[in-house]
C-alpha atoms as a PDB file:
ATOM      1  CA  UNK A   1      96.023  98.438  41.973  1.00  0.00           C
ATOM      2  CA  UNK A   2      97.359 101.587  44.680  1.00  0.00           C
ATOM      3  CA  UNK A   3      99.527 100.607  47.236  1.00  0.00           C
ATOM      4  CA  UNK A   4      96.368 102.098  49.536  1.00  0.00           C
ATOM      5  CA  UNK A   5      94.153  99.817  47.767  1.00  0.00           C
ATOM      6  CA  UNK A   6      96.393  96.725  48.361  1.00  0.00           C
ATOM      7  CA  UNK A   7      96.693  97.275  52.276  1.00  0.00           C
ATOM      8  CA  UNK A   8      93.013  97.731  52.198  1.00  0.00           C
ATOM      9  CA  UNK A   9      92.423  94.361  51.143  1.00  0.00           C
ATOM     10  CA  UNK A  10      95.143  92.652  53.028  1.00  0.00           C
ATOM     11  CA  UNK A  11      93.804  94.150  55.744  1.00  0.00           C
ATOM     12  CA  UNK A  12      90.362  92.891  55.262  1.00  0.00           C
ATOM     13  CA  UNK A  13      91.678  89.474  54.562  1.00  0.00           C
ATOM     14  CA  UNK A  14      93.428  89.652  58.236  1.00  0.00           C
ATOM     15  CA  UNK A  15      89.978  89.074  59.738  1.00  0.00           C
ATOM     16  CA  UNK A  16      87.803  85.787  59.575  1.00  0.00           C
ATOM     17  CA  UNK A  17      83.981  86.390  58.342  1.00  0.00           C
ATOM     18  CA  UNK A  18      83.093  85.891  61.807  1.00  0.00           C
ATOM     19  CA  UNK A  19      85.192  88.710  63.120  1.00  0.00           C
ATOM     20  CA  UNK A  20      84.120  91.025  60.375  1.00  0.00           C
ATOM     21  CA  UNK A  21      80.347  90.093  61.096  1.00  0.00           C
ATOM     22  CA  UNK A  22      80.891  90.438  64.764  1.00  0.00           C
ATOM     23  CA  UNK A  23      82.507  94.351  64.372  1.00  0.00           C
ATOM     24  CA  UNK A  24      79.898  95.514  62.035  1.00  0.00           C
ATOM     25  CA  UNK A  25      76.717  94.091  64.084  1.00  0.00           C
ATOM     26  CA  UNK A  26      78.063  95.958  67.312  1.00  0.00           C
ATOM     27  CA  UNK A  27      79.120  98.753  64.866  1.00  0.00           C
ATOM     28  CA  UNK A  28      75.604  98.774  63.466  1.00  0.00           C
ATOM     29  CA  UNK A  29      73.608  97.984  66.646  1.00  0.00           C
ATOM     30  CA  UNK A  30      75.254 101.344  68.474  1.00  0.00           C
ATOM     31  CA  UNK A  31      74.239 103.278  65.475  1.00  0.00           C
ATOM     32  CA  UNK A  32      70.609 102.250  65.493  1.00  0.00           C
ATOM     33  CA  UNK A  33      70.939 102.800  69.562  1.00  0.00           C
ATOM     34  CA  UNK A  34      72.323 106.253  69.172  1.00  0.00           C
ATOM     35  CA  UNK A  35      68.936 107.160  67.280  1.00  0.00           C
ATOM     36  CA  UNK A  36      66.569 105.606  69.247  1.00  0.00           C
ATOM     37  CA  UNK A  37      68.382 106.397  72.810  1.00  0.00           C
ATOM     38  CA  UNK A  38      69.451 110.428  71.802  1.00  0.00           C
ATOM     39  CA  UNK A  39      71.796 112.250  74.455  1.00  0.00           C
ATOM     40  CA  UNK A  40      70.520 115.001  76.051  1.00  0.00           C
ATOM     41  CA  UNK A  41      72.402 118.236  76.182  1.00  0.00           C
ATOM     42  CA  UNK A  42      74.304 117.550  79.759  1.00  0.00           C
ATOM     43  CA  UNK A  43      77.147 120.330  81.924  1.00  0.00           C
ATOM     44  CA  UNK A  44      76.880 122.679  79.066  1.00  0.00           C
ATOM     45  CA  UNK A  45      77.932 120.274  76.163  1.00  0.00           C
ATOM     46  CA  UNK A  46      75.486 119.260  73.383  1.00  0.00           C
ATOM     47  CA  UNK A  47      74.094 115.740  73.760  1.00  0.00           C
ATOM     48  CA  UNK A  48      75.087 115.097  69.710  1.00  0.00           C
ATOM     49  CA  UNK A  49      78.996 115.678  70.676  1.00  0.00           C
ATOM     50  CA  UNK A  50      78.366 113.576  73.847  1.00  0.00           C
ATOM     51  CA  UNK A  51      76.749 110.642  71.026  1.00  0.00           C
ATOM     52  CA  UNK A  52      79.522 111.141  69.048  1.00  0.00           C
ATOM     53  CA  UNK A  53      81.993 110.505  71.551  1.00  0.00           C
ATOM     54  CA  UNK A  54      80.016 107.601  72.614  1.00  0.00           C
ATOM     55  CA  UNK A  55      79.925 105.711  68.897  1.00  0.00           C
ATOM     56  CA  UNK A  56      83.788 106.736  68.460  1.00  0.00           C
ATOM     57  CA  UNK A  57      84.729 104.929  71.845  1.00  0.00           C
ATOM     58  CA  UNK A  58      82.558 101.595  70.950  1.00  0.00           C
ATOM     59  CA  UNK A  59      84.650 101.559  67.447  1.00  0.00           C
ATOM     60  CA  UNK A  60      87.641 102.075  68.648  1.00  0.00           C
ATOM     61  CA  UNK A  61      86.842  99.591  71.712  1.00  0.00           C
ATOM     62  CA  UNK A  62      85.764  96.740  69.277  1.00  0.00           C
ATOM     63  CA  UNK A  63      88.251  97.074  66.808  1.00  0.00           C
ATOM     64  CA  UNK A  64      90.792  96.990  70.093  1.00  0.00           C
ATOM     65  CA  UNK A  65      89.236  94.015  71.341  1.00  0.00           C
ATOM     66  CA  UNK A  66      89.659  91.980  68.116  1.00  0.00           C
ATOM     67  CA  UNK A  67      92.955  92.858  67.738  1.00  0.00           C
ATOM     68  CA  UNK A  68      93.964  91.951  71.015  1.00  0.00           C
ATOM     69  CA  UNK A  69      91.991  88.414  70.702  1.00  0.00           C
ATOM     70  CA  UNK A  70      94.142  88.175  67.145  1.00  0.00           C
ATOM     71  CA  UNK A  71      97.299  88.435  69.555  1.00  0.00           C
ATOM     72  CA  UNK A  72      98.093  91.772  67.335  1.00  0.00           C
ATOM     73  CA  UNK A  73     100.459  94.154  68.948  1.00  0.00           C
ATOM     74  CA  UNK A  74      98.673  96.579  67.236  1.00  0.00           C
ATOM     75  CA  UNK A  75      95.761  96.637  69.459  1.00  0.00           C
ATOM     76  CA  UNK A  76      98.098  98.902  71.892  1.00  0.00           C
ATOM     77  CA  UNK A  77      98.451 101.900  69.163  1.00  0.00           C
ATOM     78  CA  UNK A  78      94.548 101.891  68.500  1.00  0.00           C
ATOM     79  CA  UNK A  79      94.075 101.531  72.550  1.00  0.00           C
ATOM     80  CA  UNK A  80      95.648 104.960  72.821  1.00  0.00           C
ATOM     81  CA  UNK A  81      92.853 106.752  70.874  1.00  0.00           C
ATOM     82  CA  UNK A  82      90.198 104.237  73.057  1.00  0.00           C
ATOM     83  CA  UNK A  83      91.672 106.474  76.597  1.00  0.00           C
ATOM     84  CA  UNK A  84      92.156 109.865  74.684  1.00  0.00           C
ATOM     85  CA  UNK A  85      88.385 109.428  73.922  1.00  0.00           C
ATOM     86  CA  UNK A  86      87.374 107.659  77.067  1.00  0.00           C
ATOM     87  CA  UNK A  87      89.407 110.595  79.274  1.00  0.00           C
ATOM     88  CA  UNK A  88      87.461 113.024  77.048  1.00  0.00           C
ATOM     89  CA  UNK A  89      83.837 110.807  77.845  1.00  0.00           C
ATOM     90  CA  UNK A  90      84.974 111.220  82.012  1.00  0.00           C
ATOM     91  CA  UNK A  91      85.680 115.236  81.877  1.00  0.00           C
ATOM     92  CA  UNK A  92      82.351 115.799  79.608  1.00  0.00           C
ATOM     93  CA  UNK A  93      80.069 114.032  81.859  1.00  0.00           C
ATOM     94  CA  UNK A  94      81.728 114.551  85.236  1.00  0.00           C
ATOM     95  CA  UNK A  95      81.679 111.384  86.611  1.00  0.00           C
ATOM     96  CA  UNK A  96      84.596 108.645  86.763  1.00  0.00           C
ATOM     97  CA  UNK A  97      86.988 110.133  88.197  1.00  0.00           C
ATOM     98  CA  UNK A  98      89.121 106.851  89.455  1.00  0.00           C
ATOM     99  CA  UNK A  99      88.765 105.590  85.417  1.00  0.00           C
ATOM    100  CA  UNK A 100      89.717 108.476  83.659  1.00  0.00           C
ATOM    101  CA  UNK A 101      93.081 109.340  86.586  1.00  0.00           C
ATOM    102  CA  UNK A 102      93.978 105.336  85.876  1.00  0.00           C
ATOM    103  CA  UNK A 103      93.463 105.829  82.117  1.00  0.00           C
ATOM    104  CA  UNK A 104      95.659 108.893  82.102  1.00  0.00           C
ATOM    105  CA  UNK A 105      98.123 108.060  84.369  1.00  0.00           C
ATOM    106  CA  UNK A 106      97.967 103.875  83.897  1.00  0.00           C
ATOM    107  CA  UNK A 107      96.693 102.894  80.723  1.00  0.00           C
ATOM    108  CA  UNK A 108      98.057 105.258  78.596  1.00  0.00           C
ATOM    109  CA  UNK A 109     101.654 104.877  79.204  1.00  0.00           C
ATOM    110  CA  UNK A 110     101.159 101.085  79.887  1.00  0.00           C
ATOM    111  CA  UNK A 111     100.043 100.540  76.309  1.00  0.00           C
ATOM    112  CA  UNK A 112     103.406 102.152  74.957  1.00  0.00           C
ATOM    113  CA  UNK A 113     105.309  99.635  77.092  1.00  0.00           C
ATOM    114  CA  UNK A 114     102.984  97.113  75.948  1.00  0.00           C
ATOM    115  CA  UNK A 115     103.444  97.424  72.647  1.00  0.00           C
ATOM    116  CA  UNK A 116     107.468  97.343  72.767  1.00  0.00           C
ATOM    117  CA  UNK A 117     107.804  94.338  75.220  1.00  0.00           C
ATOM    118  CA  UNK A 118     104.641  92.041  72.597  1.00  0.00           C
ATOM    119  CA  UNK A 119     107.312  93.443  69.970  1.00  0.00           C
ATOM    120  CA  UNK A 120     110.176  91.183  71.503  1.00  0.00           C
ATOM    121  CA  UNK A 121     108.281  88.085  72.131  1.00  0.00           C
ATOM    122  CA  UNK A 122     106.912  87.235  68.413  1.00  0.00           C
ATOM    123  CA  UNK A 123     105.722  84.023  67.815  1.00  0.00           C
ATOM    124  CA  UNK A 124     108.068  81.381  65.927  1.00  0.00           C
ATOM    125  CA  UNK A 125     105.902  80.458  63.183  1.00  0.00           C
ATOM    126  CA  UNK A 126     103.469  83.553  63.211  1.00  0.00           C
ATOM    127  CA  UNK A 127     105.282  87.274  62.910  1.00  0.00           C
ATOM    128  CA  UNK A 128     101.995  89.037  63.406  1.00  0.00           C
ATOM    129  CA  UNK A 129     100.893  86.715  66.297  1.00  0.00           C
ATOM    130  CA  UNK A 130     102.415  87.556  70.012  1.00  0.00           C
ATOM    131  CA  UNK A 131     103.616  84.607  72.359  1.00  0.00           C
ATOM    132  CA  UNK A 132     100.756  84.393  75.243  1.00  0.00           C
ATOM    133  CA  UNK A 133     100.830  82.112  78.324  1.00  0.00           C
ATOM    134  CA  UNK A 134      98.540  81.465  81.497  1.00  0.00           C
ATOM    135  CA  UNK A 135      98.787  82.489  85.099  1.00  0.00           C
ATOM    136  CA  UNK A 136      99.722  80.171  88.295  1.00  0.00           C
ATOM    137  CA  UNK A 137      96.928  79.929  91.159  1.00  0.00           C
ATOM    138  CA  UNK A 138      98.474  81.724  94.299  1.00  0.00           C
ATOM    139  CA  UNK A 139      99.088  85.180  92.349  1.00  0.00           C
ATOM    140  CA  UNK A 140      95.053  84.832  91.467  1.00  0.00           C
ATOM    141  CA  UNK A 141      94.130  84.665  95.169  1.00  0.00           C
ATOM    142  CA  UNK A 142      97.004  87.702  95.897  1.00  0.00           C
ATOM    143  CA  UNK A 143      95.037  89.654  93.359  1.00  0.00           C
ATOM    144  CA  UNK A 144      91.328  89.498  94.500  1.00  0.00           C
ATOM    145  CA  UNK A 145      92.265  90.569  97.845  1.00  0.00           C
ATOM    146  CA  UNK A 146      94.066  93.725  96.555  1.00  0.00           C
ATOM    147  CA  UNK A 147      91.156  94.330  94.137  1.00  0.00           C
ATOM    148  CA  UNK A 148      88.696  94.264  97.273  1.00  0.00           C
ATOM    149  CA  UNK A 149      91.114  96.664  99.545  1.00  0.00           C
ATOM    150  CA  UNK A 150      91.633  99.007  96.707  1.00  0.00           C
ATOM    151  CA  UNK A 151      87.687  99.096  96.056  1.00  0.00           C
ATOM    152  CA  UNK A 152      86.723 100.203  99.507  1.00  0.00           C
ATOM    153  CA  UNK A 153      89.758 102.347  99.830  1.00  0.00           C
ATOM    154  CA  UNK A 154      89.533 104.192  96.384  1.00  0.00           C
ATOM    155  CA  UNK A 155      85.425 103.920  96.299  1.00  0.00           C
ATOM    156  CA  UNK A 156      84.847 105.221  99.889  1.00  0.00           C
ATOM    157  CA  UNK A 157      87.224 108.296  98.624  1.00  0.00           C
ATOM    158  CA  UNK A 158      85.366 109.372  95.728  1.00  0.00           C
ATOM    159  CA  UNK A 159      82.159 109.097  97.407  1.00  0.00           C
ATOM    160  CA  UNK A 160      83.445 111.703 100.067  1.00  0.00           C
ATOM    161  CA  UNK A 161      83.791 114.336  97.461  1.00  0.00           C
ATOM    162  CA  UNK A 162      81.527 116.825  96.327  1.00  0.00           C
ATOM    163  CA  UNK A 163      81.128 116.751  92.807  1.00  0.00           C
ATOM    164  CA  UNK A 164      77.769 116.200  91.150  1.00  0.00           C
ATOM    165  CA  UNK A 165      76.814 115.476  87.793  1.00  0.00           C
ATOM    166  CA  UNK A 166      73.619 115.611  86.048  1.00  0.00           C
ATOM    167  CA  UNK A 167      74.295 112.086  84.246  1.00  0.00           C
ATOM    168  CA  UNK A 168      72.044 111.297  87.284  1.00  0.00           C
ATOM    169  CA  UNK A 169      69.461 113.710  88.293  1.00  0.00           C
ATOM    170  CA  UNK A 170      70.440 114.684  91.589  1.00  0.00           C
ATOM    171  CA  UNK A 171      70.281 110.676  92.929  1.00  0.00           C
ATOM    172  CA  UNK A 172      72.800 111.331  95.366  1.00  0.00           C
ATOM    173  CA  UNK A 173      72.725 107.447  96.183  1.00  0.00           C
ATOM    174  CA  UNK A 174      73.200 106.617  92.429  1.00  0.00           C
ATOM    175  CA  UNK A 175      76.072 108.781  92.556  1.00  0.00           C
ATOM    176  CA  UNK A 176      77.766 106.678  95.633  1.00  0.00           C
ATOM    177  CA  UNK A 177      77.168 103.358  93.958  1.00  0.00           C
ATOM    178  CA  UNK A 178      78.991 104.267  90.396  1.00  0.00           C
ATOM    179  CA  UNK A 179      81.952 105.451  92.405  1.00  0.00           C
ATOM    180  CA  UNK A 180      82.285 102.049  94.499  1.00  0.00           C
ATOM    181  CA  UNK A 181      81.920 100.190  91.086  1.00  0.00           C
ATOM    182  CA  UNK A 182      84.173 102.632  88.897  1.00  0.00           C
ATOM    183  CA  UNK A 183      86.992 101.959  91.981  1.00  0.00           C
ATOM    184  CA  UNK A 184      86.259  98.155  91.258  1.00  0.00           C
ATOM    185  CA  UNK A 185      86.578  98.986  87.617  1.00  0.00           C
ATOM    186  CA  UNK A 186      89.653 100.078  87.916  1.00  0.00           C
ATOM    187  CA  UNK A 187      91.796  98.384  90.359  1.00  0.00           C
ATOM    188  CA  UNK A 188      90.645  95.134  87.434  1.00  0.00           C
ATOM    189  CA  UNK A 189      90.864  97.333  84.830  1.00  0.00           C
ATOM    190  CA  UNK A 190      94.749  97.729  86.468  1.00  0.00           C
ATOM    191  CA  UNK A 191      95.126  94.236  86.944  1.00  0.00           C
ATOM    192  CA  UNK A 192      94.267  93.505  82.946  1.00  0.00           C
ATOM    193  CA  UNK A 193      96.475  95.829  81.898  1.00  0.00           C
ATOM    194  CA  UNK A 194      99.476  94.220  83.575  1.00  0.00           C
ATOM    195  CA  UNK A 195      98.344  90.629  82.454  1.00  0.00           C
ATOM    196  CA  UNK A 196      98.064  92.153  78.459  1.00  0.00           C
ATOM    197  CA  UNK A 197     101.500  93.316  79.521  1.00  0.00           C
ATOM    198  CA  UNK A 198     102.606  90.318  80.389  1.00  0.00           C
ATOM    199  CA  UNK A 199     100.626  88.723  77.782  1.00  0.00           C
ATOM    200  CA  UNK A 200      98.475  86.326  80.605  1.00  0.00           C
ATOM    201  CA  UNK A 201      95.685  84.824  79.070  1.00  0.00           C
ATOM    202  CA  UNK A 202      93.966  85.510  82.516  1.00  0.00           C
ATOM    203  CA  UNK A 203      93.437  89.602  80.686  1.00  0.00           C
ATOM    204  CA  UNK A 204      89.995  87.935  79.154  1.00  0.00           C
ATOM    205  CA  UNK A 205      88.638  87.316  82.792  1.00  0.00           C
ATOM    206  CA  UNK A 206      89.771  90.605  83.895  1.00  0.00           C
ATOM    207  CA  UNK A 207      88.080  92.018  81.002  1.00  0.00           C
ATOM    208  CA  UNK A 208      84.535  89.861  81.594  1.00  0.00           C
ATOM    209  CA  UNK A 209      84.700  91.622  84.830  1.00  0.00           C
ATOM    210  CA  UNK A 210      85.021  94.932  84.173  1.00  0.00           C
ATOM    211  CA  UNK A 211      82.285  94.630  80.912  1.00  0.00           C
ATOM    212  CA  UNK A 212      79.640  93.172  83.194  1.00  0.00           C
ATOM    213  CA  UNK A 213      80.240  96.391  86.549  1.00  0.00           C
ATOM    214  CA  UNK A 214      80.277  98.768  83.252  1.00  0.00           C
ATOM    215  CA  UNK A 215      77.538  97.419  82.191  1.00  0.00           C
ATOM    216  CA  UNK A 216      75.661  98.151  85.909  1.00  0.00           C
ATOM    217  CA  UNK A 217      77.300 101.938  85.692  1.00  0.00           C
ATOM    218  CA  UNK A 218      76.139 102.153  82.024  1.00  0.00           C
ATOM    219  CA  UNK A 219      72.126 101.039  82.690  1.00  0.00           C
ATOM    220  CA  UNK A 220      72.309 103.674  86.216  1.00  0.00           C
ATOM    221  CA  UNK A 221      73.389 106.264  84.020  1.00  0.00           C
ATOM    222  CA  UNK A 222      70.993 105.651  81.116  1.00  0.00           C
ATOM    223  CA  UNK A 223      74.296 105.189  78.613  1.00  0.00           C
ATOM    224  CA  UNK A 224      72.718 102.568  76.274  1.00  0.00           C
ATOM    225  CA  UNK A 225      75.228 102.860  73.166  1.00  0.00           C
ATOM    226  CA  UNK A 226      77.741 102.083  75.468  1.00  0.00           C
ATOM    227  CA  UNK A 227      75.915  98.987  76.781  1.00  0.00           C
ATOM    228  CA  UNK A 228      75.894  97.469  73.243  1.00  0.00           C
ATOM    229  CA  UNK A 229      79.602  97.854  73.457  1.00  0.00           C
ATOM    230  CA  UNK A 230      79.802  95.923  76.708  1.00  0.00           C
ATOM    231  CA  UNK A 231      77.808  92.815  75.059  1.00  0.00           C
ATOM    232  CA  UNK A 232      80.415  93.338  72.400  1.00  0.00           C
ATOM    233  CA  UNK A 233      82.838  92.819  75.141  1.00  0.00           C
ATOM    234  CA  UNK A 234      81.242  89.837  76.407  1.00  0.00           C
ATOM    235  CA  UNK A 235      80.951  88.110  73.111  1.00  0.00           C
ATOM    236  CA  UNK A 236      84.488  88.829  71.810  1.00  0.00           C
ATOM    237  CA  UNK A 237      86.158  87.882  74.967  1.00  0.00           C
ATOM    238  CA  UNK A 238      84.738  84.742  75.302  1.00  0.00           C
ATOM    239  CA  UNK A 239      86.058  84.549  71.498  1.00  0.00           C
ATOM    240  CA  UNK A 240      89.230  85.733  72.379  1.00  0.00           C
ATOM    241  CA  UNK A 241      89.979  83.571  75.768  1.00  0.00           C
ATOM    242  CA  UNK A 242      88.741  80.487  73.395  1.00  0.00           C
ATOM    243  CA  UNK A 243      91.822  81.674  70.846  1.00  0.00           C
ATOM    244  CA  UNK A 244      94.419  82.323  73.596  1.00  0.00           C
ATOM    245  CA  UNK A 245      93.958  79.044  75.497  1.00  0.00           C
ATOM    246  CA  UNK A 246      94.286  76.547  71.956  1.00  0.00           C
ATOM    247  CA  UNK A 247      97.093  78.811  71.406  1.00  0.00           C
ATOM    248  CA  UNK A 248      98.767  78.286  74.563  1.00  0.00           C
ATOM    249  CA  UNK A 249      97.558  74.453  74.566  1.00  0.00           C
ATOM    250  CA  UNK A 250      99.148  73.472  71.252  1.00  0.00           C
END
């Protein structure tokens, strides 16, 4: 047997049947979405690259998410393709402009730093598993009022500038609604990163959050393949908080 072939299989082995089941039906149910739900041609690019971009980011996304919910510091590496293609997603449509300047500016080099500090804190037993721990109360409360200031700051911003898109016809009104939700996107989208950082099991609420307001942005802007992937999210983090919590309970 190859060396190639061997890491193949270990690798397969490293997931349960119910992870493996869970990656392929998202996997599959984009696929069948992408030809039902085709993308129009939209500012100038053709709607098959736009599709494409779309089924990359929801397998990069889901393989992300079960590595994270697997306490794999490997999660971080794949994460940096997830904001090279999710930056690319932002400039192609023009719309997002608060996600893709905190994916460029936050999440990308936060998931280098991520992935050296989960390196130092490996768990006793477990090499490939990463120590994880909870969150007190009063830093909870601290962050929901930032979140709110930082929503009405950053969303009343973007909805001051002129930039339109076709992703939604003209609907000027749409348009002001996806940029108060992508500023709530991403001052939680901020606060996950730090808890992953920190490896907080509190990330998985952070991350039910920001699934179900991309969710709303995804159904105004007629993105179905990307609102399988959010019901991906939704299933795998309620996995994944499930995992974290025995872990930090035993």
């Amino acid at each position: 047997m190859s060396r190639i072939s061997a890491k193949a299989i270990k690798l397969w082995q490293f997931f349960t049947t119910y992870e493996k089941t869970w990656f392929f039906s998202i996997l599959i149910l984009a696929c069948i979405c992408a030809i039902i739900f085709p993308e129009e041609d939209m500012n100038g690019v053709r709607g098959s690259v736009i599709m494409g971009l779309y089924l990359a980011d929801t397998f990069l996304n889901i393989l992300c998410e079960l590595l994270i919910s697997k306490q794999s510091k490997w999660n971080f590496i794949v994460s940096i393709f997830v904001e090279i293609t999710e930056i690319t997603i932002c400039i192609v449509c023009a719309y997002r402009f608060a996600t893709m300047a905190s994916t460029l500016f936050f999440w990308l080099p936060i998931d280098i730093i991520s992935f050296i500090s989960w390196n130092k804190h490996p768990d006793k037993n477990r090499a490939e598993l990463t120590e994880v721990r909870k969150l007190s109360g009063l830093v909870e409360v601290l962050i929901i009022a930032g979140i709110f200031v930082w929503t009405i700051a950053v969303g009343y911003f973007l909805a001051s500038l002129e930039i339109n898109s076709e992703l939604f016809g003209g609907n000027v009104t749409l348009e002001i609604i996806v940029c108060y939700l992508d500023a709530c996107v991403t001052a939680v989208g901020i606060c996950n990163g730090v808890f992953i950082l920190l490896r907080y099991r509190e990330q998985w609420i952070a991350w039910y959050i920001s699934s179900i307001l991309e969710g709303v942005i995804n159904v105004l802007a007629g993105q179905w393949v990307l609102l399988v992937l959010k019901l991906g999210y939704l299933t795998n983090t309620t996995y994944g908080y499930i995992k974290w919590t025995k872990y930090i309970s035993r």
